[in-house]
Structure formats: structure tokens, C-alpha cells
C-alpha atoms as a PDB file:
ATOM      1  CA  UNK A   1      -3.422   2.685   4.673  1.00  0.00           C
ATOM      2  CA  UNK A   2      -1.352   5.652   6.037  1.00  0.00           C
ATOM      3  CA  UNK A   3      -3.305   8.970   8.222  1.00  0.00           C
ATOM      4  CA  UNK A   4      -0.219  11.012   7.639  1.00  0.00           C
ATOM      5  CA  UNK A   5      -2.037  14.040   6.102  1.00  0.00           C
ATOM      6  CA  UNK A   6      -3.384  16.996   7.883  1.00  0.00           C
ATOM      7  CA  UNK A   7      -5.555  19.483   4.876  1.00  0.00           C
ATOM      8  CA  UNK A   8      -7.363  18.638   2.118  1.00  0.00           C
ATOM      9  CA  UNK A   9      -5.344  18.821  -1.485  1.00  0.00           C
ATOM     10  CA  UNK A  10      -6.845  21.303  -3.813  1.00  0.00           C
ATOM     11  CA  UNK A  11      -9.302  18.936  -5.444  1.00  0.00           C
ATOM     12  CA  UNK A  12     -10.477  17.171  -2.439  1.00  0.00           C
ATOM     13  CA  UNK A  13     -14.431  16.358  -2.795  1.00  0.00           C
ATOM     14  CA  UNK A  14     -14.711  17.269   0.710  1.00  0.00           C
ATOM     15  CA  UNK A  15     -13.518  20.862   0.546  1.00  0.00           C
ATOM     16  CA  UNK A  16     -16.628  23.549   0.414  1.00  0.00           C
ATOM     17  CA  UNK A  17     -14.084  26.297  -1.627  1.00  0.00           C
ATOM     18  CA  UNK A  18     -13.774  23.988  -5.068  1.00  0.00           C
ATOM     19  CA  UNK A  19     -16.848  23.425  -7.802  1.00  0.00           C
ATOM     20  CA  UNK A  20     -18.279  20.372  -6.948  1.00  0.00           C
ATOM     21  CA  UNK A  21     -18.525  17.683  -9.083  1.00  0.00           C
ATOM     22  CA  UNK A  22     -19.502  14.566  -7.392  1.00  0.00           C
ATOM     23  CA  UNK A  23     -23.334  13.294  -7.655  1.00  0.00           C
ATOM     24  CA  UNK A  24     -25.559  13.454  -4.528  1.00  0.00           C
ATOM     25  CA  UNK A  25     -26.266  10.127  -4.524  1.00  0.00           C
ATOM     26  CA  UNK A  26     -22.079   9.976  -4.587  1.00  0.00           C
ATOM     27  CA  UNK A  27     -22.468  12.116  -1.450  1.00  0.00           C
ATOM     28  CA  UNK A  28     -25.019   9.590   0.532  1.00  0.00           C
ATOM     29  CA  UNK A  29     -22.652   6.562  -0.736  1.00  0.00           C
ATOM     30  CA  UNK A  30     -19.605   8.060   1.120  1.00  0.00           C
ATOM     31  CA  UNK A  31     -21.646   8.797   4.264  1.00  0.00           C
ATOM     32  CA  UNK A  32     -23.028   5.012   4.263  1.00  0.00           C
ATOM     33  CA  UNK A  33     -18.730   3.961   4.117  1.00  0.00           C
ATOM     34  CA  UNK A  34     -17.752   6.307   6.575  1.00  0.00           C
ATOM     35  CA  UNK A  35     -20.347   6.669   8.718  1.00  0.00           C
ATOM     36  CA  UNK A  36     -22.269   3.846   9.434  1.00  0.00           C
ATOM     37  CA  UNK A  37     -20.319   1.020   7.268  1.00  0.00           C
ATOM     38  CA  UNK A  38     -16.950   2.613   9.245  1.00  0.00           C
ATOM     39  CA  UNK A  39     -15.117   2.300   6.284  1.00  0.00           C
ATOM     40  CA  UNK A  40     -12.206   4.420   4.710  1.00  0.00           C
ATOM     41  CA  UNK A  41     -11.705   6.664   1.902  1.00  0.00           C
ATOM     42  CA  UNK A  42      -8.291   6.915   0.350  1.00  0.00           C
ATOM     43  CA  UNK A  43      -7.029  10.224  -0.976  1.00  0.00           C
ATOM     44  CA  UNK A  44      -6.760  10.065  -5.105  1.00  0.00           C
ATOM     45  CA  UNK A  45      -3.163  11.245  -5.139  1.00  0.00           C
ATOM     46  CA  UNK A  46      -1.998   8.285  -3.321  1.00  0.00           C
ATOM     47  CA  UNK A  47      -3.529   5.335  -5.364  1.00  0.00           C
ATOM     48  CA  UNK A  48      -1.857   3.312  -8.518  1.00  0.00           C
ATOM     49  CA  UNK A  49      -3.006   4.505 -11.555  1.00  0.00           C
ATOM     50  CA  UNK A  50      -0.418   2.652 -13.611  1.00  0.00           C
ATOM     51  CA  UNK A  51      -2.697   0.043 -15.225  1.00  0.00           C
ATOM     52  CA  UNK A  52      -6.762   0.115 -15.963  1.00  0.00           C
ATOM     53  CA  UNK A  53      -7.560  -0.809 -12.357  1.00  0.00           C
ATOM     54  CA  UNK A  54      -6.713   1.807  -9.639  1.00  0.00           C
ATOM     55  CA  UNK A  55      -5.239   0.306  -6.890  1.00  0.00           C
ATOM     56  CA  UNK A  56      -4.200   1.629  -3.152  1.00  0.00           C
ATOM     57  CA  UNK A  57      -0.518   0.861  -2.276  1.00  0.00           C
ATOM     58  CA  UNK A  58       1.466   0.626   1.119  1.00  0.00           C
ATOM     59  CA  UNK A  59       2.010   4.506   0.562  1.00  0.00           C
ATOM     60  CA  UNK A  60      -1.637   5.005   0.258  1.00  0.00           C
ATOM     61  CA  UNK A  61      -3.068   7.770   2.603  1.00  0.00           C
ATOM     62  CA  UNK A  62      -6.713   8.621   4.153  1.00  0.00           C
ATOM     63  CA  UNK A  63      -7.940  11.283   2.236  1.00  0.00           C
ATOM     64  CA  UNK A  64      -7.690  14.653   4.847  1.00  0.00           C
ATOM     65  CA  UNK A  65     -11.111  16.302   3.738  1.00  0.00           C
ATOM     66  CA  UNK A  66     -12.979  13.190   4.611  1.00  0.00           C
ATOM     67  CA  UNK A  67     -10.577  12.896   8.302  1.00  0.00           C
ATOM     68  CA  UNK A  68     -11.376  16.564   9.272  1.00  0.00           C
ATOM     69  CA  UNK A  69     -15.287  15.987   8.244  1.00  0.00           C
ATOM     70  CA  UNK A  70     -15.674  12.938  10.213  1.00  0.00           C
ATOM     71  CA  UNK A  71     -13.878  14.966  13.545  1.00  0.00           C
ATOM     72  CA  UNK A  72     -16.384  18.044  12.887  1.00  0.00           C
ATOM     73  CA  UNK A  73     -18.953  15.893  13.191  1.00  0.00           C
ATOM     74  CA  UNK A  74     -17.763  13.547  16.093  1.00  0.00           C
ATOM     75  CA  UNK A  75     -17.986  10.307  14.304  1.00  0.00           C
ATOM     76  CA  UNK A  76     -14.135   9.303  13.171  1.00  0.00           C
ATOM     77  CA  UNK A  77     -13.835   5.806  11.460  1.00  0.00           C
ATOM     78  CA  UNK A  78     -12.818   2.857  13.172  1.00  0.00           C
ATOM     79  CA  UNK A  79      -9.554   2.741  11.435  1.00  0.00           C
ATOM     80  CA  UNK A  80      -8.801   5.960  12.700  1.00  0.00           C
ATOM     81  CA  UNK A  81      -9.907   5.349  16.299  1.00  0.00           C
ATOM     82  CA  UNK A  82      -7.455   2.199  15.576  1.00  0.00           C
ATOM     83  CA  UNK A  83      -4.638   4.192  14.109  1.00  0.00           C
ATOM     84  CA  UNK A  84      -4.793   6.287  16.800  1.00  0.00           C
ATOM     85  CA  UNK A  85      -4.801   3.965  19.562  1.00  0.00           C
ATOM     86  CA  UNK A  86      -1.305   3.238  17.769  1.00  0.00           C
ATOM     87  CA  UNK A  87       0.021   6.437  17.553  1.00  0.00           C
ATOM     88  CA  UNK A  88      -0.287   6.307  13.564  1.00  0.00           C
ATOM     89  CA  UNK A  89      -2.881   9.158  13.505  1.00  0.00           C
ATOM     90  CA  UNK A  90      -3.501  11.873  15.904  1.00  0.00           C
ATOM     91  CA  UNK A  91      -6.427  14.399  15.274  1.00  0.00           C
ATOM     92  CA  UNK A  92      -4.550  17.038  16.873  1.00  0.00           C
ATOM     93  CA  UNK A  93      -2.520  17.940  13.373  1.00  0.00           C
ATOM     94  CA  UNK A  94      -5.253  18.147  11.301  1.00  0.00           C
ATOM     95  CA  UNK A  95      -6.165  21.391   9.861  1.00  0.00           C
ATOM     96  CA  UNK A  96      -9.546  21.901  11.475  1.00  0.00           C
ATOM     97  CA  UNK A  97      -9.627  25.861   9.594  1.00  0.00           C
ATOM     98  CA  UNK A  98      -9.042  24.050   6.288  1.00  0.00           C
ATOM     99  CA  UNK A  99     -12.030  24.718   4.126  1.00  0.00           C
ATOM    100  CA  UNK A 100     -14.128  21.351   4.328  1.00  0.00           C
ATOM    101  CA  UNK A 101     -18.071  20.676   4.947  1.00  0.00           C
ATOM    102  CA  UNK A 102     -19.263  20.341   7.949  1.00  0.00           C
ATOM    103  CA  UNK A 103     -21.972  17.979   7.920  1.00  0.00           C
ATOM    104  CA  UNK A 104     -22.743  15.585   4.544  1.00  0.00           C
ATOM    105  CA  UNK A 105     -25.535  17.100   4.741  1.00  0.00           C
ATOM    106  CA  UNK A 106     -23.920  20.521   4.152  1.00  0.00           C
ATOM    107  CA  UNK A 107     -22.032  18.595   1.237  1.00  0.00           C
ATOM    108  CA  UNK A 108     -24.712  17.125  -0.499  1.00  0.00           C
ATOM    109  CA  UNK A 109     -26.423  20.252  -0.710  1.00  0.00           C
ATOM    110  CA  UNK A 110     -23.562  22.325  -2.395  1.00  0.00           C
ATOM    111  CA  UNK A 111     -23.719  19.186  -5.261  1.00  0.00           C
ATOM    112  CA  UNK A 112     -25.204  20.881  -8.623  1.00  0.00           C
ATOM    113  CA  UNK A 113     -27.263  17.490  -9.295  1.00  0.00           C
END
């Protein structure tokens, strides 16, 4: 997995500015990965979609939105405490004004069900 992008794309679950359309319980689930499972989420424009199963590739990126979320709130993954240790990531270039949550809490909240 690649931490080359810096903003959200314009259907990123984690931006505040789009309608919403993942489930709360969705919302909670990604916390648990992120947060406390120190997981990853990869962005849906970089996966394989060529065949019934989607699949992440060796072009596959973190998704942004969840990046800048995990920075506002102080709590970045350990692959991107890794990646940065490597100079693959740096928090510096991502777009901290770019419309995202700020808690999960914030984000489940702004879920219609």
C-alpha cells in the first residue's frame, strides 16, 4: 500500500461536504480498523475491480479522508507511523483544510441511518 495522496477524492466517506451514504454501524467498523485494530483503509479508486472480487494492487493508495481524520484526532495507523519512519508518507502534505470529519464521532452522526 502506497500514502502518496494528500485530499480526499470527491466521494470519499470521510469528507463532511458529500451526502453520506455509509451505515453507522459502517462508521463504528472503520473506527475498530483504524483505531484500535491499527489497520488500513484503501482509497476505492485505487483497487482492481476487473473481476467479481475487488482486490488492492501494488498501486493501491491509503484513502486521504481516512489519513487526515486519523492526524485530527492524533491517532495515525501503524502503517503510517511505519511509512513514515521510511520517508514513504509524511503528514506534512496532507490537506488538513480539506473538508473531512473530525472525530468518528462527528461522522457517525452526519450518517442518515
Amino acid at each position: 500500500m502506497n500514502f502518496n495522496l494528500t485530499k480526499p477524492c470527491k466521494d470519499c466517506p470521510f469528507r463532511k461536504d458529500v451526502d453520506s451514504y455509509l451505515r453507522k454501524a459502517r462508521v463504528s467498523e472503520l473506527e475498530r480498523v483504524l483505531v484500535r485494530e491499527q489497520g488500513t483503509f484503501t482509497c476505492h479508486k485505487t483497487n482492481d475491480y476487473s473481476d467479481e472480487e475487488v482486490r488492492e494492487t501494488q498501486k493501491s493508495e491509503h484513502c486521504a479522508g481516512a489519513m487526515i481524520l486519523l492526524e485530527k484526532i492524533g491517532r495515525p495507523n501503524q502503517m503510517m507511523r511505519i511509512a513514515e519512519r521510511c520517508r514513504a508518507y509524511d503528514h506534512r502534505k496532507l490537506d488538513m483544510e480539506a473538508p473531512v470529519f473530525d472525530s468518528f464521532a462527528e461522522m457517525r452522526k452526519a450518517q442518515k441511518s
